[in-house]
Protein backbone atom coordinates (compact mmCIF):
# COMPACT_ATOMS: atom_id res chain seq x y z
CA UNK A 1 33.22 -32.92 5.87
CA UNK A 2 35.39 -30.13 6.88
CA UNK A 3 32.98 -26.83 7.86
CA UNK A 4 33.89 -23.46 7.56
CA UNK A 5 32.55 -20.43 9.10
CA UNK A 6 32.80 -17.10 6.96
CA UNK A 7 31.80 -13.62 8.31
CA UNK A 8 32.62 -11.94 5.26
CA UNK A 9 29.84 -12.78 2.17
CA UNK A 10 32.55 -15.52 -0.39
CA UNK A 11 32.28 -13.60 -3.35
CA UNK A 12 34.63 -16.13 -4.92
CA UNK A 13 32.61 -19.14 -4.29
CA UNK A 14 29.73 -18.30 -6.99
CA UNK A 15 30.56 -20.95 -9.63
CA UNK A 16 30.83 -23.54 -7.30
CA UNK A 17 27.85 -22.47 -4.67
CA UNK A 18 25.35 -22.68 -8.12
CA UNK A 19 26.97 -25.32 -9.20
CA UNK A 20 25.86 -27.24 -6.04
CA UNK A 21 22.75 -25.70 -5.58
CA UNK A 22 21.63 -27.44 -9.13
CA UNK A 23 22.52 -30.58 -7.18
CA UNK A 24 21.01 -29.30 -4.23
CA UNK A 25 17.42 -31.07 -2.94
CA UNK A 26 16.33 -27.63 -2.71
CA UNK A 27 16.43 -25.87 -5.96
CA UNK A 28 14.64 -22.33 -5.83
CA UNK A 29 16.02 -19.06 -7.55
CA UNK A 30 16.13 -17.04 -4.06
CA UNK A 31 19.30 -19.73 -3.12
CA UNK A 32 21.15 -18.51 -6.04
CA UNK A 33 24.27 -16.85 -5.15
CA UNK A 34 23.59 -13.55 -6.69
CA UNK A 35 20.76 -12.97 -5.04
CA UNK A 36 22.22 -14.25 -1.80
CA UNK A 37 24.72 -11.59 -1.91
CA UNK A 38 22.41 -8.94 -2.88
CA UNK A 39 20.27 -9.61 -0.24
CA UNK A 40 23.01 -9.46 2.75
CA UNK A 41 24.40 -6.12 0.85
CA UNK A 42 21.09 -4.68 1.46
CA UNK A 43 20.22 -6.62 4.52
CA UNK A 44 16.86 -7.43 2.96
CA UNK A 45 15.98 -4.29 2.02
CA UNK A 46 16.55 -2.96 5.64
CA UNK A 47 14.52 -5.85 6.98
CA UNK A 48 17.84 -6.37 9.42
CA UNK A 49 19.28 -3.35 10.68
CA UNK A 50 21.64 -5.49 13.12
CA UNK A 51 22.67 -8.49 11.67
CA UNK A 52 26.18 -10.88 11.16
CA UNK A 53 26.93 -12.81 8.75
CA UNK A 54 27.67 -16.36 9.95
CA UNK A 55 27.44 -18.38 6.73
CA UNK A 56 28.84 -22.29 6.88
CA UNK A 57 30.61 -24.08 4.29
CA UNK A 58 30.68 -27.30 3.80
CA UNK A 59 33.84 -29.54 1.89
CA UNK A 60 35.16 -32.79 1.27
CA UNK A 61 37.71 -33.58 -0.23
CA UNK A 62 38.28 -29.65 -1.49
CA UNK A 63 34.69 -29.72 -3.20
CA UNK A 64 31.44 -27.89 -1.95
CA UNK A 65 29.54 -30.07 -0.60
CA UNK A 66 27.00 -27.69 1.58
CA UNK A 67 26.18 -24.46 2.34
CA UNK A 68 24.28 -23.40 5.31
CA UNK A 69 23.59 -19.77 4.40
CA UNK A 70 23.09 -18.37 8.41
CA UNK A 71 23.04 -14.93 9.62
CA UNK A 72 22.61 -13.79 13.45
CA UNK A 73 20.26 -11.59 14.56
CA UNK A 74 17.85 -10.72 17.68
CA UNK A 75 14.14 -12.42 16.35
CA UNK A 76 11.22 -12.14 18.92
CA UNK A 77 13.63 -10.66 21.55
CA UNK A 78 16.25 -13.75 21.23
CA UNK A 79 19.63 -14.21 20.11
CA UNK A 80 18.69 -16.39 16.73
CA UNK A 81 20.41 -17.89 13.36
CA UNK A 82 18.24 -17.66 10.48
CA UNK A 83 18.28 -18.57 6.73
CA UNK A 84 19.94 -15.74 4.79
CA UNK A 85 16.68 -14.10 2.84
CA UNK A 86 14.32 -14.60 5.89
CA UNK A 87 11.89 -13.51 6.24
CA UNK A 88 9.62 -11.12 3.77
CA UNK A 89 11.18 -11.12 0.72
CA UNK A 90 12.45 -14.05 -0.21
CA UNK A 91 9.60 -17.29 -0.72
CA UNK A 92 11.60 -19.91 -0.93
CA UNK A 93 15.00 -21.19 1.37
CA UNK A 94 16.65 -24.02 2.25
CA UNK A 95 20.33 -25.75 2.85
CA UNK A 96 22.48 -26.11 -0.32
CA UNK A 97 23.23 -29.59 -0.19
CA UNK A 98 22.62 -32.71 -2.33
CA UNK A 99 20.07 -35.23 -0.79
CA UNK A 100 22.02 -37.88 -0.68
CA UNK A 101 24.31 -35.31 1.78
CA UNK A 102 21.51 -33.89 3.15
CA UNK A 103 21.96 -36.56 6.70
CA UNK A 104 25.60 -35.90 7.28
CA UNK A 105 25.98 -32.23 6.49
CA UNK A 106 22.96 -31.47 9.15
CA UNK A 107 24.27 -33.57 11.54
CA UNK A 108 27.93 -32.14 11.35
CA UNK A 109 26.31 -28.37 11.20
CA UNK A 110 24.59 -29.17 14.26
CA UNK A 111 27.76 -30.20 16.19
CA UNK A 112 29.77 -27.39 14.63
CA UNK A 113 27.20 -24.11 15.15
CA UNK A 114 28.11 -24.50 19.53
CA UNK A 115 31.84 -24.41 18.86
CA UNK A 116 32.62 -22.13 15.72
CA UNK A 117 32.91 -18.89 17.59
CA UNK A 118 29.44 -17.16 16.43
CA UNK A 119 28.03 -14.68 19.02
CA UNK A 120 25.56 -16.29 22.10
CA UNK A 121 22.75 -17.47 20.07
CA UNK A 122 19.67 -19.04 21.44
CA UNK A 123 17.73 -21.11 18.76
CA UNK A 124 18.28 -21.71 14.76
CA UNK A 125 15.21 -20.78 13.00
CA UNK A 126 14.57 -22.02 9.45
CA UNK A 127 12.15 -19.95 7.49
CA UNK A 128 9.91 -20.61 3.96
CA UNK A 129 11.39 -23.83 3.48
CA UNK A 130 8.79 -25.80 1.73
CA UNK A 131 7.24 -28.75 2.71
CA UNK A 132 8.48 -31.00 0.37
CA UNK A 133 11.60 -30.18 1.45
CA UNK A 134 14.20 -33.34 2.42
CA UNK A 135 16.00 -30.73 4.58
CA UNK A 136 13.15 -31.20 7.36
CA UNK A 137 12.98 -34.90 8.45
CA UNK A 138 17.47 -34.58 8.03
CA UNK A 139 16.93 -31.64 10.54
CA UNK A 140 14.61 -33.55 12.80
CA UNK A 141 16.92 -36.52 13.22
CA UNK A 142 19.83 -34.18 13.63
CA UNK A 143 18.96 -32.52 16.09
CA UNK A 144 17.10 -36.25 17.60
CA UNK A 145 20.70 -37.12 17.96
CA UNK A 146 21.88 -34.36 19.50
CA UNK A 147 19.48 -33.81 21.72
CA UNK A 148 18.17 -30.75 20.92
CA UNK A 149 14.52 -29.53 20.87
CA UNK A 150 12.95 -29.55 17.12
CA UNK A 151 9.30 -27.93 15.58
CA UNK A 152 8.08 -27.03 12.83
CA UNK A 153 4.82 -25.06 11.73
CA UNK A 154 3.24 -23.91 8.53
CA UNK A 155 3.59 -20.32 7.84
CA UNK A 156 2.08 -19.77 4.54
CA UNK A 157 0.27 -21.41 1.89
CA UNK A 158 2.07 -21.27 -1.50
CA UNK A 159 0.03 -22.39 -4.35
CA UNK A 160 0.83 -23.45 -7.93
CA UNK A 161 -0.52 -24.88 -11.02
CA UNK A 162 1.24 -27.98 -12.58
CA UNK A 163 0.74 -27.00 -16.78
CA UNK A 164 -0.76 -28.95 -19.58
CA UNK A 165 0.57 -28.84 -23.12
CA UNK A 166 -1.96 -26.63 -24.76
CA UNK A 167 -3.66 -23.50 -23.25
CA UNK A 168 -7.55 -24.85 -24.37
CA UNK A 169 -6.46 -28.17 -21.93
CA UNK A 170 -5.85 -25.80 -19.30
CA UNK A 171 -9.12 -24.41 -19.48
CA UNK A 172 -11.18 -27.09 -19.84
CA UNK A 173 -9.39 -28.31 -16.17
CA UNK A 174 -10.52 -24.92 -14.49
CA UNK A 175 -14.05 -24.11 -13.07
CA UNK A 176 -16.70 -23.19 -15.62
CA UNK A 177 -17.15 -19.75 -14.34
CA UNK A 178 -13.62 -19.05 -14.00
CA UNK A 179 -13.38 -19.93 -17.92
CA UNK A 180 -15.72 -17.45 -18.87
CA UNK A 181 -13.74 -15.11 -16.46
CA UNK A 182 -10.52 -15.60 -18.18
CA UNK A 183 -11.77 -15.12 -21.52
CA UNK A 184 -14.48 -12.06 -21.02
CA UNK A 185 -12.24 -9.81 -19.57
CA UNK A 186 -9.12 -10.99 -21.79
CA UNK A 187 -12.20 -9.84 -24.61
CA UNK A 188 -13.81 -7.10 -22.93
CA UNK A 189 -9.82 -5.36 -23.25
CA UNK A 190 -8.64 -6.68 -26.88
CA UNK A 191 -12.22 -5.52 -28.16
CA UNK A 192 -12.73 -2.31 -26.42
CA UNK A 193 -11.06 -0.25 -29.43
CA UNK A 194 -8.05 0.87 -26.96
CA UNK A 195 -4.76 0.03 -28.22
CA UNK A 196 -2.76 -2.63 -26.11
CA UNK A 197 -0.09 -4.76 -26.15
CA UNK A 198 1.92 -6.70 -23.52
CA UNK A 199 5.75 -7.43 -23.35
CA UNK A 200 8.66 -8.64 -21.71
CA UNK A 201 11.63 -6.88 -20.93
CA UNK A 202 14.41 -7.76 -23.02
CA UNK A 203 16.91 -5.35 -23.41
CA UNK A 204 19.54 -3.73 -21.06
CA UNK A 205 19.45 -0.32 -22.51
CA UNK A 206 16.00 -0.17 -21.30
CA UNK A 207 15.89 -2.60 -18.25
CA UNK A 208 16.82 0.27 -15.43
CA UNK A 209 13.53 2.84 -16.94
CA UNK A 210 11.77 -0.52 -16.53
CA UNK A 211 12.68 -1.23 -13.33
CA UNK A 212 11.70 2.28 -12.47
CA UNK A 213 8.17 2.07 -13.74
CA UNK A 214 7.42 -1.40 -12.12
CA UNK A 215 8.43 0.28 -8.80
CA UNK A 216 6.38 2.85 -9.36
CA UNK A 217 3.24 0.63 -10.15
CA UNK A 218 3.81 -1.35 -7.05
CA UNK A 219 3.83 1.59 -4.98
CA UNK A 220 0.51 2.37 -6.17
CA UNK A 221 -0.67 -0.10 -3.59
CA UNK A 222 -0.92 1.44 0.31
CA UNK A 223 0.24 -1.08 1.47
CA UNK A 224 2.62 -1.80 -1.14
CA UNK A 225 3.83 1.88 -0.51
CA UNK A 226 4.64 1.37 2.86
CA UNK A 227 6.83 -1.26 2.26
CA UNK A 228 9.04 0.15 -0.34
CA UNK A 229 11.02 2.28 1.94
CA UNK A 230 14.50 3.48 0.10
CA UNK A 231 16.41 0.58 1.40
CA UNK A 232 13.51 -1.92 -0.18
CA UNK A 233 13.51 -0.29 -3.21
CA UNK A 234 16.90 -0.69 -3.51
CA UNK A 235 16.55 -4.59 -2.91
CA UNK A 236 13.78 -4.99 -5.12
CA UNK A 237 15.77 -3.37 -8.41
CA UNK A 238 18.84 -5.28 -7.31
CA UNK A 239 16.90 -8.15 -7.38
CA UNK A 240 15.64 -7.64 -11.00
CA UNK A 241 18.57 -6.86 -12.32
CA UNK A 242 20.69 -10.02 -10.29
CA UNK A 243 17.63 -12.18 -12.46
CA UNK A 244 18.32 -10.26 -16.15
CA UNK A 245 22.02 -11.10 -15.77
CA UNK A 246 21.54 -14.71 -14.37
CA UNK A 247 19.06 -15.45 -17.77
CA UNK A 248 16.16 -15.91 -15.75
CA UNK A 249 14.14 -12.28 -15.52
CA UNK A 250 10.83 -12.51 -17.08
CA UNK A 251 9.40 -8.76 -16.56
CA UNK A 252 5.96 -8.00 -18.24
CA UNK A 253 4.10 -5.25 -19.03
CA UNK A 254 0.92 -4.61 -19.93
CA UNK A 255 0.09 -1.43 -21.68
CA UNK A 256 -3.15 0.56 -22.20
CA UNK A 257 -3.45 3.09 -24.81
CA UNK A 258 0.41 3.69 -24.46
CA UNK A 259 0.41 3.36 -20.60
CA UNK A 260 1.34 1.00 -18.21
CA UNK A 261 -1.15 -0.89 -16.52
CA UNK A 262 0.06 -3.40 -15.33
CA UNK A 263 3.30 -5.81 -14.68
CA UNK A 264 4.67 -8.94 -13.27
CA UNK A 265 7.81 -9.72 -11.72
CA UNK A 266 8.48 -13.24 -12.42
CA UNK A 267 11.19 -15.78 -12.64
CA UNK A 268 12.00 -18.00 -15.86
CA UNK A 269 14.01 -20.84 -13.99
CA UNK A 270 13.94 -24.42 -14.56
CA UNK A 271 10.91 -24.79 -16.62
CA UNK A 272 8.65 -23.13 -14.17
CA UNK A 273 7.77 -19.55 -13.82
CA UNK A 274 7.79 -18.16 -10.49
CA UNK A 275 5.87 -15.56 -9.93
CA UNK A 276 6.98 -12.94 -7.32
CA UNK A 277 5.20 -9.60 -7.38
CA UNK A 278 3.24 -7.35 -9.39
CA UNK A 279 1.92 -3.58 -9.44
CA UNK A 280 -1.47 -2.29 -11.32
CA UNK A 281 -1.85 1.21 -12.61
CA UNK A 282 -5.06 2.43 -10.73
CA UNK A 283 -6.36 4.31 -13.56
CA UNK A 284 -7.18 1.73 -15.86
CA UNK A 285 -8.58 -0.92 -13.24
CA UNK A 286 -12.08 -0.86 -15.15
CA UNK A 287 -10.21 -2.92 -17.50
CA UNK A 288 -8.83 -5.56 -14.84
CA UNK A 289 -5.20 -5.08 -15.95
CA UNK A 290 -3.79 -7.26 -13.84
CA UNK A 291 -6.36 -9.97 -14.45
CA UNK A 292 -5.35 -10.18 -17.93
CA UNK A 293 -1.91 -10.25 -17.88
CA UNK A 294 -1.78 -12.72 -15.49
CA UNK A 295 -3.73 -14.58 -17.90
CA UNK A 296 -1.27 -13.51 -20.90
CA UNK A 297 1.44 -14.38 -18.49
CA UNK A 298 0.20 -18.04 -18.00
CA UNK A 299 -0.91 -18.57 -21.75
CA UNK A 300 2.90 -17.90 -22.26
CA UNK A 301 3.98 -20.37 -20.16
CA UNK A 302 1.76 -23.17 -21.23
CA UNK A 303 2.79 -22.70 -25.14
CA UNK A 304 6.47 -22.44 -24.22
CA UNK A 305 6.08 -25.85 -22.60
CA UNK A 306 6.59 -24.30 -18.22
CA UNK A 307 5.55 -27.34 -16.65
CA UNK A 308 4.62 -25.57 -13.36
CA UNK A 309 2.98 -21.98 -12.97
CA UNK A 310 4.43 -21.28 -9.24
CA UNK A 311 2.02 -18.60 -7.39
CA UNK A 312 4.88 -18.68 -4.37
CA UNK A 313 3.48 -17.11 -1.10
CA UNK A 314 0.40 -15.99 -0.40
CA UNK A 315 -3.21 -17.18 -0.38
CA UNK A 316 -5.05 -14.80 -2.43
CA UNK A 317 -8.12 -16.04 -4.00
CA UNK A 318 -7.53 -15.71 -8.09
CA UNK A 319 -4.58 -18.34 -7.50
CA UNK A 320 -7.31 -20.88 -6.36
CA UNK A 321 -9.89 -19.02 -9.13
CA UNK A 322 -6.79 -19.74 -11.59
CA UNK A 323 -6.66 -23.64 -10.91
CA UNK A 324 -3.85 -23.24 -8.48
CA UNK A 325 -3.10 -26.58 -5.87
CA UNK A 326 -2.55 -25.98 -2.12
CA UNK A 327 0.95 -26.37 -0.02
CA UNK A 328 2.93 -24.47 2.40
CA UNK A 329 5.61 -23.39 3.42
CA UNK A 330 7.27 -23.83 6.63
CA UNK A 331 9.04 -22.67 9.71
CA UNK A 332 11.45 -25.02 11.46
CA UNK A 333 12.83 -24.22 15.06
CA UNK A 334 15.82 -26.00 16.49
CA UNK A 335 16.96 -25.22 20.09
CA UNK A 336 20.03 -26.76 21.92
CA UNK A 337 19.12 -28.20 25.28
């Protein structure tokens, strides 16, 4: 493999980087290259305020091959190389590399970080890589042969629900309280004489007063608030529109008597539907907005065949109240010695 260090974001490699990453062991919508870029453009939505690129490339035999997407920045008060999309924002990251490369592109990134000219760096920290993930135990005996210190820890529980073929399956699999959850307040709304109607966002002419309004729900949140400064807000409608032209946006709405109430930002990508935020309108919470969408939202996925309802990060109870299974993500450390 011949590795290549690039300072400057390769606008030119798109085709081929998500070409490899649907070969990739690791195939998640935050590795795409669009939303790669987006993110270093904005630096995470101002997560990084000092940061350099320091992204590795992987060929052989003039193909793509890997991708190490690194950027160096001070973490905990030390000089560290991280995952590009580390560490709020993005759920899911890995390597770009096909398993069967997975052993020999580690182990020749590992002998090629010391001598490619990056600034003094102290440690490579891999963040929300999942557990599944083949990129760990290749890391581990990588850095076994080298002889440099490896650990890894969870960081985050990221739940999901693997999907039947019919909704009334699904229910019948969830808790009998939960049941009558899901359908009393989906009732309670469609027969309390208000008119309603969910939808996803389809067109373009539309998609940027869209954007606008699910912004504005999510800010409705304090906390939410707080972390939408100008430079995150930025990120977040890049992001949405990066996932309308890459085919995979799915952006619903819930309306209430002609207002929004709620939404979902989601992701319709290889059969799953990742879901990755949300906002609620706090005016209509009497009719638990975002409890029924949710529900709309997963009713959706189950008749248009989804096989997996992916909660991503977090551990709030209605994913567990929803059926959801337990796993985690992870944080890997690797430190030369």
């Amino acid at each position: 493999m011949q590795l290549t260090l690039h300072t400057d974001f390769p606008t030119e490699l798109k085709d081929e980087w998500n070409a490899l990453l649907a070969r990739s062991a690791s195939h998640v919508p935050f590795l795409r290259h669009e939303y790669q870029q987006t993110w270093w453009q904005t630096r995470g939505g101002g997560e990084w305020q000092d940061a350099t690129l320091a992204l590795i490339t992987a060929q052989r035999d003039g193909a793509l091959v890997g991708v190490a997407p690194l950027f160096h920045a001070r973490h905990n008060d030390r000089a560290t190389l991280m995952l590009l999309g580390s560490i709020d924002i993005s759920d899911y990251l890995d390597l770009l590399c096909a398993p069967d490369d997975l052993p020999q592109f580690t182990r020749a990134l590992i002998d090629f970080l010391p001598v490619a000219g990056l600034p003094a760096w102290q440690k490579l920290s891999f963040f929300n890589v999942l557990e599944s993930s083949p990129t760990l135990p290749a890391l581990e005996a990588a850095a076994a042969a080298a002889g440099w210190g490896y650990s890894a820890e969870r960081l985050s529980h990221s739940p999901y629900i693997p999907l039947p073929h019919d909704w009334e399956t699904y229910l019948a699999g969830v808790d009998k309280k939960q049941r009558h959850e899901i359908r009393r307040k989906a009732r309670r709304l469609e027969e309390s004489g208000v008119p309603t109607r969910w939808y996803t966002v389809q067109e373009a002419d539309t998609l940027e007063a869209e954007i606008d309004a699910f912004i504005s729900l999510m800010a409705q949140d304090p906390d939410k608030e707080k972390f939408l400064s100008p430079a995150m807000r930025q990120m977040m409608a890049a992001g949405i529109r990066c996932a309308f032209e890459a085919g995979c946006l799915h952006l619903a709405f819930l309306e209430i008597d002609g207002h929004k109430a709620a939404a979902y930002y989601s992701f319709d990508y290889l059969n799953r539907l990742w879901v990755y935020n949300s906002g609620f309108n706090r005016d209509y919470l009497a009719y638990s907005p975002g409890w029924v969408l949710v529900s709309y939202i997963l009713r959706w996925a189950i008749e248009n065949g989804r096989e997996a309802f992916d909660f991503m990060r977090g551990d709030e109870e209605y994913k567990y109240r929803m059926g959801a299974i337990d796993r985690f993500v992870l944080r890997a450390d690797l430190t030369p010695r």
